[in-house]
N, C-alpha and C. Protein backbone atom coordinates (compact mmCIF):
# COMPACT_ATOMS: atom_id res chain seq x y z
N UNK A 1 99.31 -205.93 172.62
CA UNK A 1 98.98 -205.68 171.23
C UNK A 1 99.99 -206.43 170.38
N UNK A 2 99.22 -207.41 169.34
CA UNK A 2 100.46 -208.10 168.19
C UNK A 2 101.15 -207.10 167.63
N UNK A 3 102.31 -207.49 166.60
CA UNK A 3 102.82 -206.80 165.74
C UNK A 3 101.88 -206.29 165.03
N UNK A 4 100.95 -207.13 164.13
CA UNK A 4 100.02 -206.73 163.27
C UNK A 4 98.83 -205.87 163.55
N UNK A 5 98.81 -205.81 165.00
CA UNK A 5 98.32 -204.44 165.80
C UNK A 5 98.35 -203.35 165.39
N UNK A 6 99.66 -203.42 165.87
CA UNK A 6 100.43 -201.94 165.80
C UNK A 6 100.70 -201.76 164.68
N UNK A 7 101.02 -202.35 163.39
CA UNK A 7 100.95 -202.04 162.25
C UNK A 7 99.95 -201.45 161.60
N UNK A 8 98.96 -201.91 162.03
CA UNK A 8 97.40 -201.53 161.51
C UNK A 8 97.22 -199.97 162.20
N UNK A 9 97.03 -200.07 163.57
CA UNK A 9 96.91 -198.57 164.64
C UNK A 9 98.31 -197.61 163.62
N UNK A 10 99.93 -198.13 163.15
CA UNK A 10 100.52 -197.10 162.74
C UNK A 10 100.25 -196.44 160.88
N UNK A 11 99.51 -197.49 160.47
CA UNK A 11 99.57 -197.48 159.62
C UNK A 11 97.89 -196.17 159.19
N UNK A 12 96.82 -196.48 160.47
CA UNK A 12 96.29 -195.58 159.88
C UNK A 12 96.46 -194.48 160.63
N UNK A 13 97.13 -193.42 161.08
CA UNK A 13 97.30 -192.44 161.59
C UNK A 13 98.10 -191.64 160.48
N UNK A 14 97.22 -190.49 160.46
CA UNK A 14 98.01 -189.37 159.46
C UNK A 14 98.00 -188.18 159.95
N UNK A 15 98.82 -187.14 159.97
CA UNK A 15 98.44 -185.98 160.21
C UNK A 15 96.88 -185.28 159.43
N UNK A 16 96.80 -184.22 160.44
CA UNK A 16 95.31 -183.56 160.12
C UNK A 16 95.31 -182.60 159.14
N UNK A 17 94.62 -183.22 158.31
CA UNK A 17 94.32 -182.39 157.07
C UNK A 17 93.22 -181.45 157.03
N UNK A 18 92.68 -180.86 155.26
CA UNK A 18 91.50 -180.45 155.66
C UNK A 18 89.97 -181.13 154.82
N UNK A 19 90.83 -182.21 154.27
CA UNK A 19 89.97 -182.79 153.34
C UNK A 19 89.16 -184.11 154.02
N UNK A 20 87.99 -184.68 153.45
CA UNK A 20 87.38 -185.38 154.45
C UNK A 20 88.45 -186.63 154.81
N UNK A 21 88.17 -186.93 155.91
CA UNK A 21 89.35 -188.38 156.28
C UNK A 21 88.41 -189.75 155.56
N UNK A 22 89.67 -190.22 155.32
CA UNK A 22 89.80 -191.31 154.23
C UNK A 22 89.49 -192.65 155.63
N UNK A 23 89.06 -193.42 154.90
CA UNK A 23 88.80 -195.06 155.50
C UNK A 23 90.29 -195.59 155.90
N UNK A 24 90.48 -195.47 157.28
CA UNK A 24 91.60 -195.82 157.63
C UNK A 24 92.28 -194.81 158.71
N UNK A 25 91.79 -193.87 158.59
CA UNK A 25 92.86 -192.47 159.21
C UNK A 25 92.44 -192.35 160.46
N UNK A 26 93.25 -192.13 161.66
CA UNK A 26 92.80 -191.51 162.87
C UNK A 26 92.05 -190.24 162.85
N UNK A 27 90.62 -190.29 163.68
CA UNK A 27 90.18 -189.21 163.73
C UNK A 27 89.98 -188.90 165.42
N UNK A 28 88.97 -187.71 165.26
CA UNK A 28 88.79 -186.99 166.81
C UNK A 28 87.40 -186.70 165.79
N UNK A 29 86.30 -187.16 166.72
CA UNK A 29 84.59 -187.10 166.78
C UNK A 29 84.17 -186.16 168.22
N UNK A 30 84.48 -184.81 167.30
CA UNK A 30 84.72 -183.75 168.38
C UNK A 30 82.90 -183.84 168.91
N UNK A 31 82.30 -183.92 168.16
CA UNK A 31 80.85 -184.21 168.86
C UNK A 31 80.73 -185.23 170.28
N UNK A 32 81.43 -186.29 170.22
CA UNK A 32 81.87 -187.16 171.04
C UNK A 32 82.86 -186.96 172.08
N UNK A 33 83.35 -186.47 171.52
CA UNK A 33 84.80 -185.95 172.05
C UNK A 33 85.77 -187.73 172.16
N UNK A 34 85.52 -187.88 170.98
CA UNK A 34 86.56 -189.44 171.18
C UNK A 34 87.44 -189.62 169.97
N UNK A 35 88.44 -190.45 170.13
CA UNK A 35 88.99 -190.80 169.07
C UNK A 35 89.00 -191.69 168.52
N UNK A 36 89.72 -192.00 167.47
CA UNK A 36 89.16 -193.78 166.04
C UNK A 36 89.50 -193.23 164.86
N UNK A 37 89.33 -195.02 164.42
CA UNK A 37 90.13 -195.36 163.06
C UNK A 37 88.21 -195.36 161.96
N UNK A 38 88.70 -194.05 160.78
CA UNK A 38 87.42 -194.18 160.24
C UNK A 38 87.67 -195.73 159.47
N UNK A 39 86.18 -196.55 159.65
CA UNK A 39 86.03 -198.03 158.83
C UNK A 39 85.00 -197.93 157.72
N UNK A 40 84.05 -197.16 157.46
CA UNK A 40 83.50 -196.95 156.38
C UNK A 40 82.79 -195.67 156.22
N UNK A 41 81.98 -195.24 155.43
CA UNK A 41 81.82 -194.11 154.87
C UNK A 41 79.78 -194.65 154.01
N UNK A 42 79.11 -194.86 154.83
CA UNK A 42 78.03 -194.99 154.82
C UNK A 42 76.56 -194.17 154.73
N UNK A 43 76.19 -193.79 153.74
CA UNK A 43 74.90 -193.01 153.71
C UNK A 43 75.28 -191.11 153.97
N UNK A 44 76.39 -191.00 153.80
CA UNK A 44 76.98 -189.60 154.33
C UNK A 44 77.00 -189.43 155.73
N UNK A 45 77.60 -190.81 156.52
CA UNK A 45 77.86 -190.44 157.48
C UNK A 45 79.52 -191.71 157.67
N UNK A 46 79.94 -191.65 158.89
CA UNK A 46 81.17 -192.28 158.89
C UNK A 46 81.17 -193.20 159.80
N UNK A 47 81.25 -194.12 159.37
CA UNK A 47 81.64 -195.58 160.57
C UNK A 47 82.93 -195.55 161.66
N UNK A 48 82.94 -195.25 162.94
CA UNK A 48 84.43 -195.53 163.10
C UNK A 48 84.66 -195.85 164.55
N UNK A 49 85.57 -196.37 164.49
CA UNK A 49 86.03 -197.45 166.00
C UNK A 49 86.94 -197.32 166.71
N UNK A 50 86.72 -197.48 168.02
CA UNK A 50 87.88 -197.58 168.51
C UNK A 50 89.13 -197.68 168.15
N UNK A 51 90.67 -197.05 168.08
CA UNK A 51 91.80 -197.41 167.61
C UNK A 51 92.14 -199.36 168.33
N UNK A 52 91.64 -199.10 169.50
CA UNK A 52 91.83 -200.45 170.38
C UNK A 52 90.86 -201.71 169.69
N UNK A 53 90.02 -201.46 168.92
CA UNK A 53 88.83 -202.15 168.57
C UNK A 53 87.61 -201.75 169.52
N UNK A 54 86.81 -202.09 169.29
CA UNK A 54 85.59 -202.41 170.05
C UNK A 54 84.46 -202.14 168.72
N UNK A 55 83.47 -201.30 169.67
CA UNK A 55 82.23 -201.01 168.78
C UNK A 55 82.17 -199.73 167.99
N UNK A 56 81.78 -200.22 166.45
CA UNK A 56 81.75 -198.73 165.64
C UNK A 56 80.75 -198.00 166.19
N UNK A 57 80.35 -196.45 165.66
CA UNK A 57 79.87 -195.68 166.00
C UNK A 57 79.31 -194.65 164.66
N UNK A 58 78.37 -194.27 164.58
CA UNK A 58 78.30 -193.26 163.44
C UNK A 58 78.74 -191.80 163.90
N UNK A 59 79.16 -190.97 162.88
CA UNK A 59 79.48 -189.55 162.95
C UNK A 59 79.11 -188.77 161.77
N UNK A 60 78.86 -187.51 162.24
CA UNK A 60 78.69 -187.20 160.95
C UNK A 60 80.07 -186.03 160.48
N UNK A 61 80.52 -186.19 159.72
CA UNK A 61 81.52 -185.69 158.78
C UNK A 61 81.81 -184.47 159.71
N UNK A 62 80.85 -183.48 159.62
CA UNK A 62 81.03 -182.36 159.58
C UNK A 62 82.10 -182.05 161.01
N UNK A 63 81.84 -182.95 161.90
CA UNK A 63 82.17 -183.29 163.43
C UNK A 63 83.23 -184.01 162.97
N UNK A 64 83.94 -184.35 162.71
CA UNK A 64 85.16 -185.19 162.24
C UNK A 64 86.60 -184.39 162.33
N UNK A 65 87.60 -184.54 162.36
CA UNK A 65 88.78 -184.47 162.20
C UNK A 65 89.94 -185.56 162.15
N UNK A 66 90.58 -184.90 161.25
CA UNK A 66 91.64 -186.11 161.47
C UNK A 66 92.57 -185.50 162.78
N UNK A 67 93.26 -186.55 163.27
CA UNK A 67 94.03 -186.51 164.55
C UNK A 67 95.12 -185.88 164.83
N UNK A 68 95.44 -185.09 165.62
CA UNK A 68 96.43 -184.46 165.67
C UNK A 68 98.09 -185.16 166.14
N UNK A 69 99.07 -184.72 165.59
CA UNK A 69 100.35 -185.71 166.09
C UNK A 69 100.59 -185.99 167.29
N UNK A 70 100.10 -184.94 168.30
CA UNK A 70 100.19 -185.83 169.63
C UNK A 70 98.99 -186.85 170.33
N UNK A 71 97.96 -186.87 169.56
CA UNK A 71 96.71 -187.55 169.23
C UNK A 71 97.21 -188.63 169.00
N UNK A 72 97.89 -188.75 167.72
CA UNK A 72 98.34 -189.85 167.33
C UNK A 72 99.78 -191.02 168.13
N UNK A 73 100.63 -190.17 168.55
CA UNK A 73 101.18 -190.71 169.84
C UNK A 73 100.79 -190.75 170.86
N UNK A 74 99.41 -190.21 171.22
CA UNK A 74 98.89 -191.09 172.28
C UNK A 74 98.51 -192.46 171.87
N UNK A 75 98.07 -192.89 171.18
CA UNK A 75 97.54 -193.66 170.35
C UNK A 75 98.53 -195.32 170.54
N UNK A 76 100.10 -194.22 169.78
CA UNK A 76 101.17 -195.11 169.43
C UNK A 76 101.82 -195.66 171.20
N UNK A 77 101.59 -194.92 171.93
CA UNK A 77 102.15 -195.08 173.06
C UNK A 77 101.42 -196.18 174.53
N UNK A 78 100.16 -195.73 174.52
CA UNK A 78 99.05 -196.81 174.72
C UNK A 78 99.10 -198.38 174.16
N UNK A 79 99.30 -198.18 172.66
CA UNK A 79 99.35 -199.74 172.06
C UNK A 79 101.15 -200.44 172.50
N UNK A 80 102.30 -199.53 172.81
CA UNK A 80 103.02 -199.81 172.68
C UNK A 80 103.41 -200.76 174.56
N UNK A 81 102.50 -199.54 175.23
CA UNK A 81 102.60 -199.74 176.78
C UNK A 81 101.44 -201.16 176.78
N UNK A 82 100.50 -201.36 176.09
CA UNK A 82 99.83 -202.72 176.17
C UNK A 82 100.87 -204.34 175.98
N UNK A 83 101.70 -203.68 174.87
CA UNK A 83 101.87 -204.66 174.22
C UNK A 83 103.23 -205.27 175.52
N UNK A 84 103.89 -204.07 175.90
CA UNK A 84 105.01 -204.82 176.74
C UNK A 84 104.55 -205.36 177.89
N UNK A 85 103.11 -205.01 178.34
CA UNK A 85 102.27 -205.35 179.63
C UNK A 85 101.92 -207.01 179.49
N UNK A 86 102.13 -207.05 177.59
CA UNK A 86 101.43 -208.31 177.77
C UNK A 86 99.95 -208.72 177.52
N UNK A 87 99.47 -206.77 177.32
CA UNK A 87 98.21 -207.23 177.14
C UNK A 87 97.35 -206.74 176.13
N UNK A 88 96.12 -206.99 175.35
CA UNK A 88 95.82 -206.46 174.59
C UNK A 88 95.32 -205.13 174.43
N UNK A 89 95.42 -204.00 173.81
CA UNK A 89 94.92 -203.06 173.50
C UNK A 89 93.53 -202.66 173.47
């Protein structure tokens, strides 16, 4: 993972609130049971992707959370163990 990786993955992780998550924030798509960075906010539902990248996904709100702090150091710890591997996230 680049610097600008991990800047991006630290930059959107927030603790879990109770208000809807903002474009950018780590969530948990407890319907899914997965986690991601929300990318847009479409038709009343939520765009969101992999923290690693890949393919968005829709959710709907109600199923949403933002991420919990050890959520989020999994997160930080994964990109950090890529990056010394050498390899991408």
């Amino acid at each position: 993972m680049t610097d600008d990786n991990r800047e991006r993955v630290e930059a959107h992780t927030t603790p879990a609130s109770t208000e809807a998550p903002a474009i950018g924030t780590l969530v948990v798509d407890e319907a899914r049971k997965r986690l991601g960075v929300v990318m847009d906010d479409v038709g009343g539902r939520l765009q969101i992707r992999p923290p690693s990248g890949g393919r968005e996904w829709d959710a709907d709100p109600v199923h949403v959370r933002s991420a919990r702090e050890d959520e989020i150091l999994r997160v930080r710890v994964a990109a950090t163990a890529a990056m010394v591997q050498g390899r991408s996230l």
